[in-house]
Protein backbone atom coordinates (compact mmCIF):
# COMPACT_ATOMS: atom_id res chain seq x y z
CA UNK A 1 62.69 111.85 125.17
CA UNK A 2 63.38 115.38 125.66
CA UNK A 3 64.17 118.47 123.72
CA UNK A 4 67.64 119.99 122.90
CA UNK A 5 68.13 123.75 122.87
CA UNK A 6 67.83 124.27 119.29
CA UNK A 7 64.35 122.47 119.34
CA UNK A 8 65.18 119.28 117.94
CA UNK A 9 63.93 116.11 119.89
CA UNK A 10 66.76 113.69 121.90
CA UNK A 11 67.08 110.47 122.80
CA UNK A 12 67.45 109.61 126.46
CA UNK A 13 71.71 109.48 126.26
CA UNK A 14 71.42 113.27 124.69
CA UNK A 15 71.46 112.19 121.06
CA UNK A 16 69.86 114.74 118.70
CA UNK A 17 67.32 113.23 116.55
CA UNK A 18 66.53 116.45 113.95
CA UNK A 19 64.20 114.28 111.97
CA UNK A 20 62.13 110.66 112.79
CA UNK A 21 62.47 109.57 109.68
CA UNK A 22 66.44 110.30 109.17
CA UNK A 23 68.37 107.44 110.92
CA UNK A 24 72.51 108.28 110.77
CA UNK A 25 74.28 105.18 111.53
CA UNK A 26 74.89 105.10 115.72
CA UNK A 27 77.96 105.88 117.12
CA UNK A 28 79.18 102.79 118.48
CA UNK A 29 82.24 102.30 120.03
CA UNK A 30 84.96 99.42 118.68
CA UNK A 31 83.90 97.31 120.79
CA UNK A 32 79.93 97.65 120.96
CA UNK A 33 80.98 97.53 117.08
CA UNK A 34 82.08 94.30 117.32
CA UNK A 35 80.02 92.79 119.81
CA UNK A 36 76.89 93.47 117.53
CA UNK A 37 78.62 92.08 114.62
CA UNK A 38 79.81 89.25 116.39
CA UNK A 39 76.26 88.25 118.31
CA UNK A 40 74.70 88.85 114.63
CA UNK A 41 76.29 86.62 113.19
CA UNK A 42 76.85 83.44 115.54
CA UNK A 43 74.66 84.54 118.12
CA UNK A 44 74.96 85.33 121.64
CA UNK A 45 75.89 81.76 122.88
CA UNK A 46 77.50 81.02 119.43
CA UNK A 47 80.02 83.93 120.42
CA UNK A 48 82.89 83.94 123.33
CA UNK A 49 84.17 86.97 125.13
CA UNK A 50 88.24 86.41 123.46
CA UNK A 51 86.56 86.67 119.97
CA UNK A 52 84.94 89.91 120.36
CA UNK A 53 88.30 91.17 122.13
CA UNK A 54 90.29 90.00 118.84
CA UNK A 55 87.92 91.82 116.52
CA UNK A 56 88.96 94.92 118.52
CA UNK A 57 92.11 94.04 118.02
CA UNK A 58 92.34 94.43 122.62
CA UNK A 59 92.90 91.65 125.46
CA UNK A 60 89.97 90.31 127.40
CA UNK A 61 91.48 91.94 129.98
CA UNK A 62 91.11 95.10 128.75
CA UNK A 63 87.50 94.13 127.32
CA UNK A 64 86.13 93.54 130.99
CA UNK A 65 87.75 97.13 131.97
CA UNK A 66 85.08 98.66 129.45
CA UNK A 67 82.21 95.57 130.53
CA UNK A 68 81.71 93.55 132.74
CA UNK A 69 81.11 90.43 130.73
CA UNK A 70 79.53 89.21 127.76
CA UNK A 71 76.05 89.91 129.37
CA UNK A 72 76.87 93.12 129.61
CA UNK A 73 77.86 93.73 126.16
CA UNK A 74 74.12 92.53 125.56
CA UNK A 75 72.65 94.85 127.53
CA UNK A 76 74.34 97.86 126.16
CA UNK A 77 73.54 97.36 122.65
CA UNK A 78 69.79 96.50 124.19
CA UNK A 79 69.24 99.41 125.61
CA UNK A 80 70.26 101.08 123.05
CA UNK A 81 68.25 99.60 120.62
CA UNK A 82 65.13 99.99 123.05
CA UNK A 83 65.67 103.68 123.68
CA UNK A 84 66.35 104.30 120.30
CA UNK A 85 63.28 103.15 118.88
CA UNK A 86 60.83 104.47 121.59
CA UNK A 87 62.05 107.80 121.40
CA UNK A 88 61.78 107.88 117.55
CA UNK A 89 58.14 106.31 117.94
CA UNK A 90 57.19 109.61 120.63
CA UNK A 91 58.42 111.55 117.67
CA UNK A 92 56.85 110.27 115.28
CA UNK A 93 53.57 110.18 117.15
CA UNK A 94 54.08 114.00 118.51
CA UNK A 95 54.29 115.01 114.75
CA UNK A 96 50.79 114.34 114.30
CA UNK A 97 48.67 116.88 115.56
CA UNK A 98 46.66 114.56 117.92
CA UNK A 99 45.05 112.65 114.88
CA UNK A 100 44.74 109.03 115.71
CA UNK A 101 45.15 108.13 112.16
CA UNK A 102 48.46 109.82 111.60
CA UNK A 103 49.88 108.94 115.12
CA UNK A 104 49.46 105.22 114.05
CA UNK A 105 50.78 105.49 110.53
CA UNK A 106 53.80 107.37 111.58
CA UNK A 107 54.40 105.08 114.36
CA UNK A 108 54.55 101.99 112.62
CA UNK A 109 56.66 104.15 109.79
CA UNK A 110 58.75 104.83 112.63
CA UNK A 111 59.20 101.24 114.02
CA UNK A 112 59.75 100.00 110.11
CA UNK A 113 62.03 102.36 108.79
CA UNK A 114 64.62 101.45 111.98
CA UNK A 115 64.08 97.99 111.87
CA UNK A 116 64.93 98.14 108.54
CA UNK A 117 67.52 100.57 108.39
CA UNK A 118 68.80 99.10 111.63
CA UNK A 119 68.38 95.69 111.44
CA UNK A 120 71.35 94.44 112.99
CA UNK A 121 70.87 96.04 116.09
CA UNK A 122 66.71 95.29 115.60
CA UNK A 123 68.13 91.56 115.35
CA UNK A 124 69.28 91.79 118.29
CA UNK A 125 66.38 91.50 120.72
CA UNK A 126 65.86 87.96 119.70
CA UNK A 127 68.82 87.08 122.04
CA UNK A 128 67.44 88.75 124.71
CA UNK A 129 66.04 85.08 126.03
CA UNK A 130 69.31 84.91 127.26
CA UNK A 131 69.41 87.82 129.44
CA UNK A 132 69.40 87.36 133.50
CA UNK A 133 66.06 88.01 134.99
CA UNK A 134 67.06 91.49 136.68
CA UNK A 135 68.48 92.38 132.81
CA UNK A 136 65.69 91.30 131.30
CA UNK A 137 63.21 93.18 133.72
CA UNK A 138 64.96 96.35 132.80
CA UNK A 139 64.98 95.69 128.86
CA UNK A 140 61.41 94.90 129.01
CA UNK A 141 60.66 98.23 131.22
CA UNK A 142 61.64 99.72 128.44
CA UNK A 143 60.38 97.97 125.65
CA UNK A 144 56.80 97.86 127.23
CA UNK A 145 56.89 101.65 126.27
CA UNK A 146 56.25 101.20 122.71
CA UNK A 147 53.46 98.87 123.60
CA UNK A 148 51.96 101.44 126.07
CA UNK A 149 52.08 104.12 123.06
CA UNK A 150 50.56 102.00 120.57
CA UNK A 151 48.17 100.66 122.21
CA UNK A 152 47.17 104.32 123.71
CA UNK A 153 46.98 105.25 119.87
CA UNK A 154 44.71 102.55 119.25
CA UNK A 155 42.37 102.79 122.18
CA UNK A 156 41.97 107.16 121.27
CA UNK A 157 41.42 105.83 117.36
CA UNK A 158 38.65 103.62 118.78
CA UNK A 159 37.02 106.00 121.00
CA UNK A 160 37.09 108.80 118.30
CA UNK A 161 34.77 106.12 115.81
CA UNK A 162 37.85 106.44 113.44
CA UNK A 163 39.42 102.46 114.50
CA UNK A 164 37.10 99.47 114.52
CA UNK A 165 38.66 97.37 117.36
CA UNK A 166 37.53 94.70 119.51
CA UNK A 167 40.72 94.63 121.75
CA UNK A 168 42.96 97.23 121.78
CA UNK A 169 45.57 95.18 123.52
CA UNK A 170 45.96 92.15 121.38
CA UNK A 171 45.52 94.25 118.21
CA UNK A 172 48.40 96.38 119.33
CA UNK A 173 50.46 92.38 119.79
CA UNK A 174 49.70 91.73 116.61
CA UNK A 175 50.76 95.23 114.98
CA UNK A 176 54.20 94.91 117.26
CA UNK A 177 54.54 91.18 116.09
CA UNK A 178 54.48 92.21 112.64
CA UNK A 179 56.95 94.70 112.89
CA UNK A 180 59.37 92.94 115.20
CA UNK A 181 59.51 90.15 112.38
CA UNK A 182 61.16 92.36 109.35
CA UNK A 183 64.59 91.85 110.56
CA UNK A 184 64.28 87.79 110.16
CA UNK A 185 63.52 88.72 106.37
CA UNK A 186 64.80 92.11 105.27
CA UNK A 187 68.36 92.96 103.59
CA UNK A 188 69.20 95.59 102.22
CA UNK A 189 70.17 94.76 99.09
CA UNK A 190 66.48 93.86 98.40
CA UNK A 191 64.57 94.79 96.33
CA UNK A 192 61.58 96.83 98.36
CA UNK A 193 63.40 100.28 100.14
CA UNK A 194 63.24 100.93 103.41
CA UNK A 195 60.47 103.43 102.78
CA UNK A 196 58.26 101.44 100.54
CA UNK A 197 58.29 98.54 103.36
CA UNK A 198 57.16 101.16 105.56
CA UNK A 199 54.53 102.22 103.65
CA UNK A 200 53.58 98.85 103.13
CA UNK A 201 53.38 97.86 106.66
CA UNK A 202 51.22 101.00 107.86
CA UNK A 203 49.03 100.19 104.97
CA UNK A 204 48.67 96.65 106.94
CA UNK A 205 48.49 98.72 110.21
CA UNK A 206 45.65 100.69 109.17
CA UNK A 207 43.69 97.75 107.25
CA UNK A 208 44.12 95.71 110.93
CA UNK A 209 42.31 98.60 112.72
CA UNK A 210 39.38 99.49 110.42
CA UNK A 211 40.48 102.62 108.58
């Protein structure tokens, strides 16, 4: 994550993110679009390479000019996903003046609020099972980032006397777990808001480490 001109932090592709807690639907193009949609709902095996091309309303011809293949499609929206999420977590930790309290809460708020508001794309990374091993290397590079911040969150808590943890690493599992779970159960037409599941879930957070 860096910093644009004007201040406001970026994703790693440039995006602007003014705000952690504001997600604007992602630009994606037609046929990222439909890709998502399509691996969403009949799953990455479940969908062929001609279907997402006739949801874009293109050839598969033209389809493999953009991507290589349908693995590659996967990938994208990934990495996307990935990125996304770990440079909204640095945010959210970064706006909380080094207390290990508020870096956890507003990390977890962070991970909730787009795997709620996202939960498509948050979907997703169940199908990454499917992924070849270099592809998979390289999504779990960057996923292992959010663990690395939590559980660096968790370990300062713990060393400050605020967090009562006997292992930092499998308590930061479990807090991950949790979160990686809403998508399975969440829509939108709920009844709980995006927010108040957040809220909810760093309530749960904080209970798990003590505070």
């Amino acid at each position: 994550m860096g910093a644009s001109s004007d201040g406001a932090d970026t994703l790693t592709n440039g995006e602007a993110i003014p705000d952690w807690r504001i997600l604007e639907p992602m630009q994606l193009s037609p046929i990222l679009t439909a890709a998502l949609d399509a691996f969403y709902e009949t799953g990455f095996h479940g969908t062929s390479v001609r279907e997402i091309a006739r949801r874009v309303g293109v050839t598969v011809p033209a389809l493999y000019y953009h991507h290589e293949n349908k693995e590659g499609l996967l990938i994208a929206l990934l990495e996307l996903s990935t990125s996304d999420v770990l440079s909204r977590a640095h945010a959210a930790a970064e706006d909380a003046d080094g207390d290990p309290v508020r870096r956890l809460s507003n990390v977890i708020e962070a991970i909730v609020l787009r795997m709620t508001m996202r939960a498509r794309l948050a979907a997703l990374e169940g199908e990454a099972r499917y992924l070849s091993p270099e592809n998979r290397q390289r999504y779990r590079a960057v996923r292992k980032g959010v663990e690395q911040l939590v559980r660096q969150i968790v370990e300062e808590g713990v060393a400050a006397g605020v967090f009562d943890v006997d292992d930092p690493a499998e308590t930061t599992r479990a807090l991950l777990g949790m979160c990686q779970s809403i998508p399975r159960w969440y829509h939108a037409e709920g009844t709980l808001s995006p927010e108040a599941v957040a809220q909810k879930y760093v309530g749960i957070a904080l209970k798990t480490v003590g505070v």
